[in-house]
Protein backbone atom coordinates (compact mmCIF):
# COMPACT_ATOMS: atom_id res chain seq x y z
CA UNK A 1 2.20 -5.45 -12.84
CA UNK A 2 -0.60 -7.62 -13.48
CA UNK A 3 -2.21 -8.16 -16.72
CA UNK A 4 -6.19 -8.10 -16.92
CA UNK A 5 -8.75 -7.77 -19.70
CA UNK A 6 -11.98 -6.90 -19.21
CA UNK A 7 -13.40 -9.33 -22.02
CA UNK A 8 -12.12 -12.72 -24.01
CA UNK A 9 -8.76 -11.39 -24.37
CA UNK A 10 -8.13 -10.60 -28.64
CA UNK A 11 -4.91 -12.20 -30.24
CA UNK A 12 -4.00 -8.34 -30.15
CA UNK A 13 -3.93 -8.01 -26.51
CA UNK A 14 -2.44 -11.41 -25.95
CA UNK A 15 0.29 -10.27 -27.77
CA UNK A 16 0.96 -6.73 -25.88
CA UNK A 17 0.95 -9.02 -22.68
CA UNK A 18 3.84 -11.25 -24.18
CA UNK A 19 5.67 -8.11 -25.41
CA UNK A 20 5.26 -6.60 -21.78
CA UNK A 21 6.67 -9.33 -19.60
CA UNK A 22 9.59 -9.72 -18.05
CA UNK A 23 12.53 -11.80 -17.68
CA UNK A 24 11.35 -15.59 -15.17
CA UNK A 25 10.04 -14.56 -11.73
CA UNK A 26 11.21 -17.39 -9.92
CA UNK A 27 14.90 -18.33 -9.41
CA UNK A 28 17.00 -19.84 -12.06
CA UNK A 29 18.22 -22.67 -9.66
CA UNK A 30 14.37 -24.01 -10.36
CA UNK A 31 14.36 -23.78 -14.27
CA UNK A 32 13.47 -27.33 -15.38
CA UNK A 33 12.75 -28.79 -12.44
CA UNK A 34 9.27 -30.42 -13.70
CA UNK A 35 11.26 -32.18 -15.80
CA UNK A 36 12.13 -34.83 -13.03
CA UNK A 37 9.94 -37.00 -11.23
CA UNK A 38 7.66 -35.80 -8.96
CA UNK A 39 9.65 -37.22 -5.66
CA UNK A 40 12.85 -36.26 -6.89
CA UNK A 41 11.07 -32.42 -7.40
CA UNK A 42 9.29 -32.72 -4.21
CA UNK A 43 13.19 -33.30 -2.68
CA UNK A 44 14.65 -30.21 -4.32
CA UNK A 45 11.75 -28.47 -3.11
CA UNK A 46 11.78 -29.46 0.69
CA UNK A 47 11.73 -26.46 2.60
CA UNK A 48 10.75 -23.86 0.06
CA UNK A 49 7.34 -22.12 -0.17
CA UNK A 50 6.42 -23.90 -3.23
CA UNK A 51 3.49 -25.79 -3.49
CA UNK A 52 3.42 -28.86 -5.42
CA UNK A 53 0.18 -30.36 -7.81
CA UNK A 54 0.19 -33.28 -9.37
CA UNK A 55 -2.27 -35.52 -11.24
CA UNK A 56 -2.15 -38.34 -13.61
CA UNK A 57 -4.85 -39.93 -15.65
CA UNK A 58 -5.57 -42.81 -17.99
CA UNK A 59 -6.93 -41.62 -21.12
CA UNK A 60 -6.96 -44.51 -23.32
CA UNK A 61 -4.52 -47.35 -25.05
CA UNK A 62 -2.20 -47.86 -27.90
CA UNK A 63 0.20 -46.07 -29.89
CA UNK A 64 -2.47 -44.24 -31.96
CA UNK A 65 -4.12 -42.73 -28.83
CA UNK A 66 -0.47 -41.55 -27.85
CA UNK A 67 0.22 -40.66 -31.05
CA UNK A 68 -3.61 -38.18 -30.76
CA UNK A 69 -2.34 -36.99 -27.51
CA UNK A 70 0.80 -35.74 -28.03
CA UNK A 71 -1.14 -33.90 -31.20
CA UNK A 72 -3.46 -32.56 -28.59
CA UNK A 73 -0.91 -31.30 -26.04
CA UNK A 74 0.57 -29.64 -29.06
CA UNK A 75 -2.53 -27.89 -30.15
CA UNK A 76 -3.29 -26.83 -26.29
CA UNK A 77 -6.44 -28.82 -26.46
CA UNK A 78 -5.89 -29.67 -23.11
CA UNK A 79 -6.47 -25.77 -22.33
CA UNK A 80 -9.41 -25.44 -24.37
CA UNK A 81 -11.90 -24.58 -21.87
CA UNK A 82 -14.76 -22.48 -21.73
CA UNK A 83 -13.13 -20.34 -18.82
CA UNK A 84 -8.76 -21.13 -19.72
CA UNK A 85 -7.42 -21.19 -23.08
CA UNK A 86 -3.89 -20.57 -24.95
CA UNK A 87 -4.09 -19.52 -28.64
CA UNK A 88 -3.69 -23.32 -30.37
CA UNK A 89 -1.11 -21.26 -32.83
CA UNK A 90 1.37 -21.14 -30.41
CA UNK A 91 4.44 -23.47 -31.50
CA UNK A 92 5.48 -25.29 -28.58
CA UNK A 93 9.38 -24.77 -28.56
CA UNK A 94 11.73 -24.27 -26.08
CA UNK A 95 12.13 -20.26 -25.78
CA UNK A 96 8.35 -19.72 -26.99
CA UNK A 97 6.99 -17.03 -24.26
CA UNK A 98 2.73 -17.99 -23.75
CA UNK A 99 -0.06 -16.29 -22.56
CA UNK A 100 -2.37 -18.03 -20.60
CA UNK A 101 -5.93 -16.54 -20.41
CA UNK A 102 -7.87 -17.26 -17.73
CA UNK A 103 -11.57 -16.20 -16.61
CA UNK A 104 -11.54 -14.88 -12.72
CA UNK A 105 -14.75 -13.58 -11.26
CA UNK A 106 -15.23 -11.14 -13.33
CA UNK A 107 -11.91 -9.82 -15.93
CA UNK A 108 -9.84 -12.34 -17.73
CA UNK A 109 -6.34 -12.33 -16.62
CA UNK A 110 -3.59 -12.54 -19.20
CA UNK A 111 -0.12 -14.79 -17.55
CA UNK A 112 2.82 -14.91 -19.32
CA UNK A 113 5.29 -17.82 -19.71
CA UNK A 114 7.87 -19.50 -21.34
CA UNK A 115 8.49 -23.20 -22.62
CA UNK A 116 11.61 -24.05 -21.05
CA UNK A 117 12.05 -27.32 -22.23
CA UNK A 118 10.33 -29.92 -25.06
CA UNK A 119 11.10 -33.54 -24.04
CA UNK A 120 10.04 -36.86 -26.37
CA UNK A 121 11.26 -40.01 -25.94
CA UNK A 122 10.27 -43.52 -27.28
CA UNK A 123 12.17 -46.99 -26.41
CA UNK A 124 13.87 -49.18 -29.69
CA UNK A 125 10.94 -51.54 -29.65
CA UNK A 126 8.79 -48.37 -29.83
CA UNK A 127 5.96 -50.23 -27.17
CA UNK A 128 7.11 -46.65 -24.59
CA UNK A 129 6.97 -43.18 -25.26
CA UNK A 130 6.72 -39.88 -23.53
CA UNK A 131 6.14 -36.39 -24.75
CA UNK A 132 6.22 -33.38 -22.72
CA UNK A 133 7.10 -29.91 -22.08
CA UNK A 134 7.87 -27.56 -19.11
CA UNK A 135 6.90 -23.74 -19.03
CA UNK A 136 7.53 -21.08 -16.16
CA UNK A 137 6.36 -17.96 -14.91
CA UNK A 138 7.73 -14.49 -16.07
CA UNK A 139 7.11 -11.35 -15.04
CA UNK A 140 3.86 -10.10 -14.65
CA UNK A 141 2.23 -13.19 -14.00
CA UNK A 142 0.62 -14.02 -10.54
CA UNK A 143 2.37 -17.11 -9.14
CA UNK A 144 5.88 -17.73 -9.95
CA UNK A 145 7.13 -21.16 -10.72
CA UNK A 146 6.81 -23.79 -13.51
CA UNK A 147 4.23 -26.44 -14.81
CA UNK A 148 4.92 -29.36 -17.15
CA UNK A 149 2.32 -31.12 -18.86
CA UNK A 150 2.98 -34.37 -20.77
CA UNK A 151 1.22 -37.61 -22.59
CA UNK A 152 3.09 -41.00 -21.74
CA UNK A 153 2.45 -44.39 -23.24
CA UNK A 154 3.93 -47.54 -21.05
CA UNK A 155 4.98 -50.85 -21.88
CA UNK A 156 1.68 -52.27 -21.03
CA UNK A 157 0.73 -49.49 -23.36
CA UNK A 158 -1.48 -47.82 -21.09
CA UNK A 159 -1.63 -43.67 -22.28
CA UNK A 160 -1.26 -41.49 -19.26
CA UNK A 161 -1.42 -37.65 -19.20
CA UNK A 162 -0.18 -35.86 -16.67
CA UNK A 163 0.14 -32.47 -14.76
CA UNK A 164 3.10 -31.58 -12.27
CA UNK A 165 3.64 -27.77 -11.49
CA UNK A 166 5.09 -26.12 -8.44
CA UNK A 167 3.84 -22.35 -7.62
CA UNK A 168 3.89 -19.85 -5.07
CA UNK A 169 2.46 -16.36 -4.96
CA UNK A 170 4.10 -13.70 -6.97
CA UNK A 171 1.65 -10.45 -6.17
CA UNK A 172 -0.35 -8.83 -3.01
CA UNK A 173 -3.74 -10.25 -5.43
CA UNK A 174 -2.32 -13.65 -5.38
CA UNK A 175 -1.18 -13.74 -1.79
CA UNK A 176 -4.06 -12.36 -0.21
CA UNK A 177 -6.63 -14.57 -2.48
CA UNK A 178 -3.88 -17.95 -2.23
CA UNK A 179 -7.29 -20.07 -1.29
CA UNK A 180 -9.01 -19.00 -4.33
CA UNK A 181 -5.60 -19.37 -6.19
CA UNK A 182 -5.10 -23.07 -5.12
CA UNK A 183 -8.87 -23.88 -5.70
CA UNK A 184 -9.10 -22.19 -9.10
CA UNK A 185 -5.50 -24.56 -9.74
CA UNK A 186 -7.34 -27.65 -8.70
CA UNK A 187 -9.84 -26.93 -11.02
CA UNK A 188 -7.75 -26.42 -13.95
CA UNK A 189 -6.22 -29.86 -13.25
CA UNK A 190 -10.02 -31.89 -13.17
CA UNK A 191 -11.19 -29.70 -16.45
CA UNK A 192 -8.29 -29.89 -18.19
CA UNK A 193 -7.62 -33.80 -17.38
CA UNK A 194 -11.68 -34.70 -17.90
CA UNK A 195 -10.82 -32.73 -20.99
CA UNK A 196 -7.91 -34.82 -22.52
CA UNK A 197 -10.26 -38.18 -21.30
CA UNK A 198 -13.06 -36.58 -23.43
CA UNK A 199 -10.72 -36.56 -26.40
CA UNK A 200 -8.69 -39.22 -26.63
CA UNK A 201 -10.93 -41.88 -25.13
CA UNK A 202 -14.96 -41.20 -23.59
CA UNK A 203 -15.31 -43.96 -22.23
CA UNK A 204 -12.69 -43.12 -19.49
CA UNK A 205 -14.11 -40.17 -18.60
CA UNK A 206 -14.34 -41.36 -15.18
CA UNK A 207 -10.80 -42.63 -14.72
CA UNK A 208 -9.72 -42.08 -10.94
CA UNK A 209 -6.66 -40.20 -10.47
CA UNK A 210 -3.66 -41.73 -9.95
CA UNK A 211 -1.15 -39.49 -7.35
């Protein structure tokens, strides 16, 4: 069961898709696993078929550009994109099931999820915080496994967003096109990233990656 629209899918169809899915497609033993560091995931993960993607970017300085971030992650601007998108509307709460709408050649495929966890954290002197949350795959959608997105403020006060996910192929479509898959990922990850730059700060656009 795959989900596909054959235009920019209506709030009415994202809904049916939601309503439609199933229970998580991966197993539970992996629920919450983006919300540790990406070498302690990459351990748990040795030896399974998962692949791993991970990028984190500077976007800017301060507690007021942390402060815009975490409102961004929380309106899914970081998924407003003229070919990805998730309705902004959708409260991001643990138990919340998504739909992701995505632009492939030609239909728009509809993938389900659900936030598994909502994490924020700041330290007494307030000079470090973190805000993220972790989402994975139910049934219906073409990968199977979990991505966590998040906006992080150090104590040199340096904002960072990042992406970690771990996926594998869930349906023939999926496995036979994992290439495509893998590419379109990647660039998910540089639009949505160049994205968050564009908003919180412009002039790091052009921020290199850090892995």
């Amino acid at each position: 069961m795959i989900f596909l629209c054959w235009s920019r899918p209506s709030q009415k169809e994202q809904k049916a898709c939601i309503a439609m899915s199933g229970s998580f497609n991966y197993h539970s033993n992996y629920n919450g696993a983006t919300a540790e560091p990406v070498v302690t995931l990459k351990e748990k993960l040795s030896g399974s078929s998962f692949f791993v993607n991970h990028a984190r970017v500077l976007v800017g300085s301060g507690l007021d550009t942390f402060e815009k971030g975490k409102s961004a992650l929380q309106n899914w601007r970081h998924f407003s994109l003229n070919w990805a998108f998730v309705d902004p509307k959708t409260p991001i709460q643990s138990g919340t099931k998504i739909c992701v709408c995505s632009k492939a050649i030609f239909p728009w495929l509809m993938m389900p999820l659900q936030v598994i966890y909502v994490d924020e954290s700041r330290n007494s002197n307030f000079d470090a915080a973190s805000f993220s949350f972790g989402s994975g795959t139910l049934r219906g959608h073409l990968l199977a496994g979990e991505e966590r997105f998040s906006i992080t403020m150090d104590e040199k006060n340096n904002v960072w967003y990042e992406i970690l996910s771990f996926s594998k192929p869930d349906h023939i479509l999926s496995a036979i096109g994992y290439p495509y898959v893998l590419m379109m990922q990647k660039r998910f990850t540089r639009d949505s990233t160049l994205a968050m730059q564009k908003h919180l700060s412009p002039k790091l656009e052009d921020a290199s990656s850090v892995p």
